[in-house]
Protein backbone atom coordinates (compact mmCIF):
# COMPACT_ATOMS: atom_id res chain seq x y z
CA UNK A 1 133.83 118.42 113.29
CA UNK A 2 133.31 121.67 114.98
CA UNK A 3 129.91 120.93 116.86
CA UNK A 4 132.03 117.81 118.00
CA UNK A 5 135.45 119.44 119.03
CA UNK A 6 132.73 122.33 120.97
CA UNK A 7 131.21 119.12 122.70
CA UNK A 8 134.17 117.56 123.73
CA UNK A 9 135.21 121.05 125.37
CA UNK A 10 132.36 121.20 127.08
CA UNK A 11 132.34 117.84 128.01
CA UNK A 12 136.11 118.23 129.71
CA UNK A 13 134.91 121.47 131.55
CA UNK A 14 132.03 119.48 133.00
CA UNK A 15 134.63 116.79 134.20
CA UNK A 16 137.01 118.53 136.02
CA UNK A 17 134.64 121.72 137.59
CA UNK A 18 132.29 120.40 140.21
CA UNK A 19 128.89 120.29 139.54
CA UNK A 20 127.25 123.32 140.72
CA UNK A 21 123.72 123.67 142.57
CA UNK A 22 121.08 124.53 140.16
CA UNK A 23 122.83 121.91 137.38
CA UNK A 24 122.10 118.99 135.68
CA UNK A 25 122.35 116.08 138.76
CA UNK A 26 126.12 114.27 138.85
CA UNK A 27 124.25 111.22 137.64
CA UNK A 28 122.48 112.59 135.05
CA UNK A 29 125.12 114.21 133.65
CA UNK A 30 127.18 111.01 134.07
CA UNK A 31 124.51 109.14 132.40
CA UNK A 32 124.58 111.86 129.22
CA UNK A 33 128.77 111.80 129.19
CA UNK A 34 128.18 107.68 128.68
CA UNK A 35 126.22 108.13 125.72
CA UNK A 36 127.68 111.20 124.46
CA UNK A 37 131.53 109.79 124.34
CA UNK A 38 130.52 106.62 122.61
CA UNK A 39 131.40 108.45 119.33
CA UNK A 40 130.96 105.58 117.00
CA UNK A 41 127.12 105.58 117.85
CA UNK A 42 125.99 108.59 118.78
CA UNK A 43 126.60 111.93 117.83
CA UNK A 44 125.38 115.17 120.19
CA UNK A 45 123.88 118.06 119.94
CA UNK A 46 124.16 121.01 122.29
CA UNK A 47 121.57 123.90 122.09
CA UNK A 48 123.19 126.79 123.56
CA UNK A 49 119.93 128.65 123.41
CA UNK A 50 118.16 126.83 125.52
CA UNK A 51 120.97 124.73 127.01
CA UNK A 52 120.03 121.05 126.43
CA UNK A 53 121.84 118.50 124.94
CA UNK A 54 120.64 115.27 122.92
CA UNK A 55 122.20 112.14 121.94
CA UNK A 56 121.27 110.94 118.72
CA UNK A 57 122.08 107.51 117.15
CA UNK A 58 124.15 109.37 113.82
CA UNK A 59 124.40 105.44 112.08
CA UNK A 60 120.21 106.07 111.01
CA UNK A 61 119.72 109.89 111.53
CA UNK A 62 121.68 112.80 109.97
CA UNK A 63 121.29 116.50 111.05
CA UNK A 64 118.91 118.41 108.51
CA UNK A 65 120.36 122.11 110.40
CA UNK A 66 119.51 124.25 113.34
CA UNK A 67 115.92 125.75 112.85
CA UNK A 68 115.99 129.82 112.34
CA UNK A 69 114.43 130.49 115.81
CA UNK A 70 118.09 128.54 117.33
CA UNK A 71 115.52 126.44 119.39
CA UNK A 72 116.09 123.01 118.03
CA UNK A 73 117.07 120.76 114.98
CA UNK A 74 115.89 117.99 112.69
CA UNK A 75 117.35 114.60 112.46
CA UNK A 76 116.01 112.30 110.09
CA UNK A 77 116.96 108.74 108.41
CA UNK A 78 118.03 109.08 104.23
CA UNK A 79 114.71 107.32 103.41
CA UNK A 80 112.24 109.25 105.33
CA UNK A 81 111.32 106.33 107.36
CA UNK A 82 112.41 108.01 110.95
CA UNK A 83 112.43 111.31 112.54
CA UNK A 84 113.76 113.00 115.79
CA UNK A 85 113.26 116.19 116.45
CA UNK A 86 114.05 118.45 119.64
CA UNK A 87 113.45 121.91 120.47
CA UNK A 88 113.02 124.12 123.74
CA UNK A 89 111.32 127.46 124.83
CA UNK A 90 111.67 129.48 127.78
CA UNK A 91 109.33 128.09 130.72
CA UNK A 92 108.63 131.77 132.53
CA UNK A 93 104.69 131.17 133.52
CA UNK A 94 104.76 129.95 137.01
CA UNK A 95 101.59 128.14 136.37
CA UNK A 96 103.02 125.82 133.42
CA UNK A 97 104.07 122.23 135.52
CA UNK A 98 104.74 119.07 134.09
CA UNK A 99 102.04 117.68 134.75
CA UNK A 100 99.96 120.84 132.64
CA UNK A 101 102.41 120.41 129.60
CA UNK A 102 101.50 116.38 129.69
CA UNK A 103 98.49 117.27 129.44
CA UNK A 104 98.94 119.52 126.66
CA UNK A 105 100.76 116.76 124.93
CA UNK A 106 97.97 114.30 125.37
CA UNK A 107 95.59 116.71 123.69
CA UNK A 108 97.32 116.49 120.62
CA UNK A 109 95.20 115.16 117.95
CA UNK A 110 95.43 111.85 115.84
CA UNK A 111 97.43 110.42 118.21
CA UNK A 112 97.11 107.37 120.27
CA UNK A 113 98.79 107.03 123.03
CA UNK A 114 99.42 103.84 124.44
CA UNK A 115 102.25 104.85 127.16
CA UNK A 116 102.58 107.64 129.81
CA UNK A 117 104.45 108.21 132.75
CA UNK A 118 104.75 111.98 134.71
CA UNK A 119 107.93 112.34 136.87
CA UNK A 120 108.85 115.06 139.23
CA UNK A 121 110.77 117.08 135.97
CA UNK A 122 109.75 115.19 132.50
CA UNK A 123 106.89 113.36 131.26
CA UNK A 124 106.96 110.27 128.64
CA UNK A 125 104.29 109.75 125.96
CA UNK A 126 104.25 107.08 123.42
CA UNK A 127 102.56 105.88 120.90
CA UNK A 128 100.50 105.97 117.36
CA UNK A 129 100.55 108.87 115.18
CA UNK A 130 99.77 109.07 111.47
CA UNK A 131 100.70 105.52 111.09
CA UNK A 132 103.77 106.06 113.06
CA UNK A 133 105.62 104.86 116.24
CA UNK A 134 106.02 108.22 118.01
CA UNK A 135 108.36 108.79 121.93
CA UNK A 136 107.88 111.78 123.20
CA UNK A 137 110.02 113.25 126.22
CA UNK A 138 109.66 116.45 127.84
CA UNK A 139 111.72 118.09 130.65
CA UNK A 140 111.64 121.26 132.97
CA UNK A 141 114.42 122.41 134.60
CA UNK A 142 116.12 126.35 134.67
CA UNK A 143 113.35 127.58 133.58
CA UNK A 144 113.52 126.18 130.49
CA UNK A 145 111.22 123.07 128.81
CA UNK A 146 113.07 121.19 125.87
CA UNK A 147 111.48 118.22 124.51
CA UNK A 148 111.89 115.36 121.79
CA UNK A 149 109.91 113.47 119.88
CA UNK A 150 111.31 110.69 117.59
CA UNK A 151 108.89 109.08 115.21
CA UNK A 152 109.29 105.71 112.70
CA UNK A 153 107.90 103.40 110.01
CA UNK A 154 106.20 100.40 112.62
CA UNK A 155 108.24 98.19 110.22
CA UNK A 156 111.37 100.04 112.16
CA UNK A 157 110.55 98.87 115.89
CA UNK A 158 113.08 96.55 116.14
CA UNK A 159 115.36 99.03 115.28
CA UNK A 160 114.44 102.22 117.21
CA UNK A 161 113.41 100.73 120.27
CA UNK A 162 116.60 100.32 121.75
CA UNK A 163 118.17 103.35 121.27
CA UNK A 164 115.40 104.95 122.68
CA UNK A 165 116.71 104.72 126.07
CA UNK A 166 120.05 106.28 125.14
CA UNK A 167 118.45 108.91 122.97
CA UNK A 168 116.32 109.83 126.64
CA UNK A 169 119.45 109.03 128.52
CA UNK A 170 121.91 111.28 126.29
CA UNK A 171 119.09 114.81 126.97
CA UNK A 172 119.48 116.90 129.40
CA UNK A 173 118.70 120.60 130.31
CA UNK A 174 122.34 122.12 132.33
CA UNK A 175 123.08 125.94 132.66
CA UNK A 176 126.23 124.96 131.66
CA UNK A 177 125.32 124.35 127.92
CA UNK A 178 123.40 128.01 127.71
CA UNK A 179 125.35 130.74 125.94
CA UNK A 180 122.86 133.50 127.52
């Protein structure tokens, strides 16, 4: 109840100041607010750490708690089948691009990747881990990389698949979610 009375407050400060330079696009945070406010579906998360947000479809995944480091959280189905999980760092090395932390991701072993796409400020990798459907999404932006990576049972693909584009559509990295 609190995380979602703090996310509606946030949510109402976003609406009615004008997106400033350096934040989240209009349309991307539009895009989040969409997912976000359909409350039946999807709950959200907010890292204030890091500031990034993620949707995440609460009618299969429950929150297992902030990690320690404040960097990201666990959410995972009541039968194991199904995991997301998001976290973020600090981006300070110049030198670290998208494009170098896709190819990070792709050296990842036991994993079989059978989709990847590089945009100007994410990357997309999916695939076949440990048995596993995994989607991985990374994005850069204010100096900060936050990534997610949900991962299910094959049998589940019928199921996961289409909240996948909500779960990528619902995360976003905004100044306005930090707490620094």
């Amino acid at each position: 109840m609190k995380e979602t009375t703090i996310l509606l407050a946030v949510l109402m400060l976003l609406a009615i100041s004008p997106i400033e330079a350096g934040s989240a696009s209009q349309k991307a945070m539009e895009a989040f607010e969409d997912v976000c406010l359909r409350t039946d579906e999807y709950g959200c998360y907010v890292n204030h750490k890091y500031g990034y947000a993620l949707a995440w479809p609460k009618r299969l995944l429950g929150p297992l708690g902030e990690s320690d480091a404040g960097d990201g959280q666990i959410f995972a189905s009541p039968d194991g089948l199904a995991e997301l999980r998001c976290w973020g760092s600090m981006n300070d090395a110049p030198q670290q691009t998208v494009s170098a932390a896709m190819a990070q991701a792709l050296a990842a072993p036991e994993q079989q990747v059978t989709y990847k796409h590089l945009g100007k400020d994410f990357f997309v990798l999916s695939g076949y881990a440990d048995g596993r459907i995994f989607y991985r999404r990374s994005i850069m932006a204010h100096g900060t990389q936050a990534t997610f990576e949900l991962t299910y049972e094959t049998s589940l693909k019928k199921v996961f698949d289409p909240v996948i584009r909500d779960i990528s559509t619902g995360f976003i990295i905004d100044p306005a979610f930090a707490l620094r």
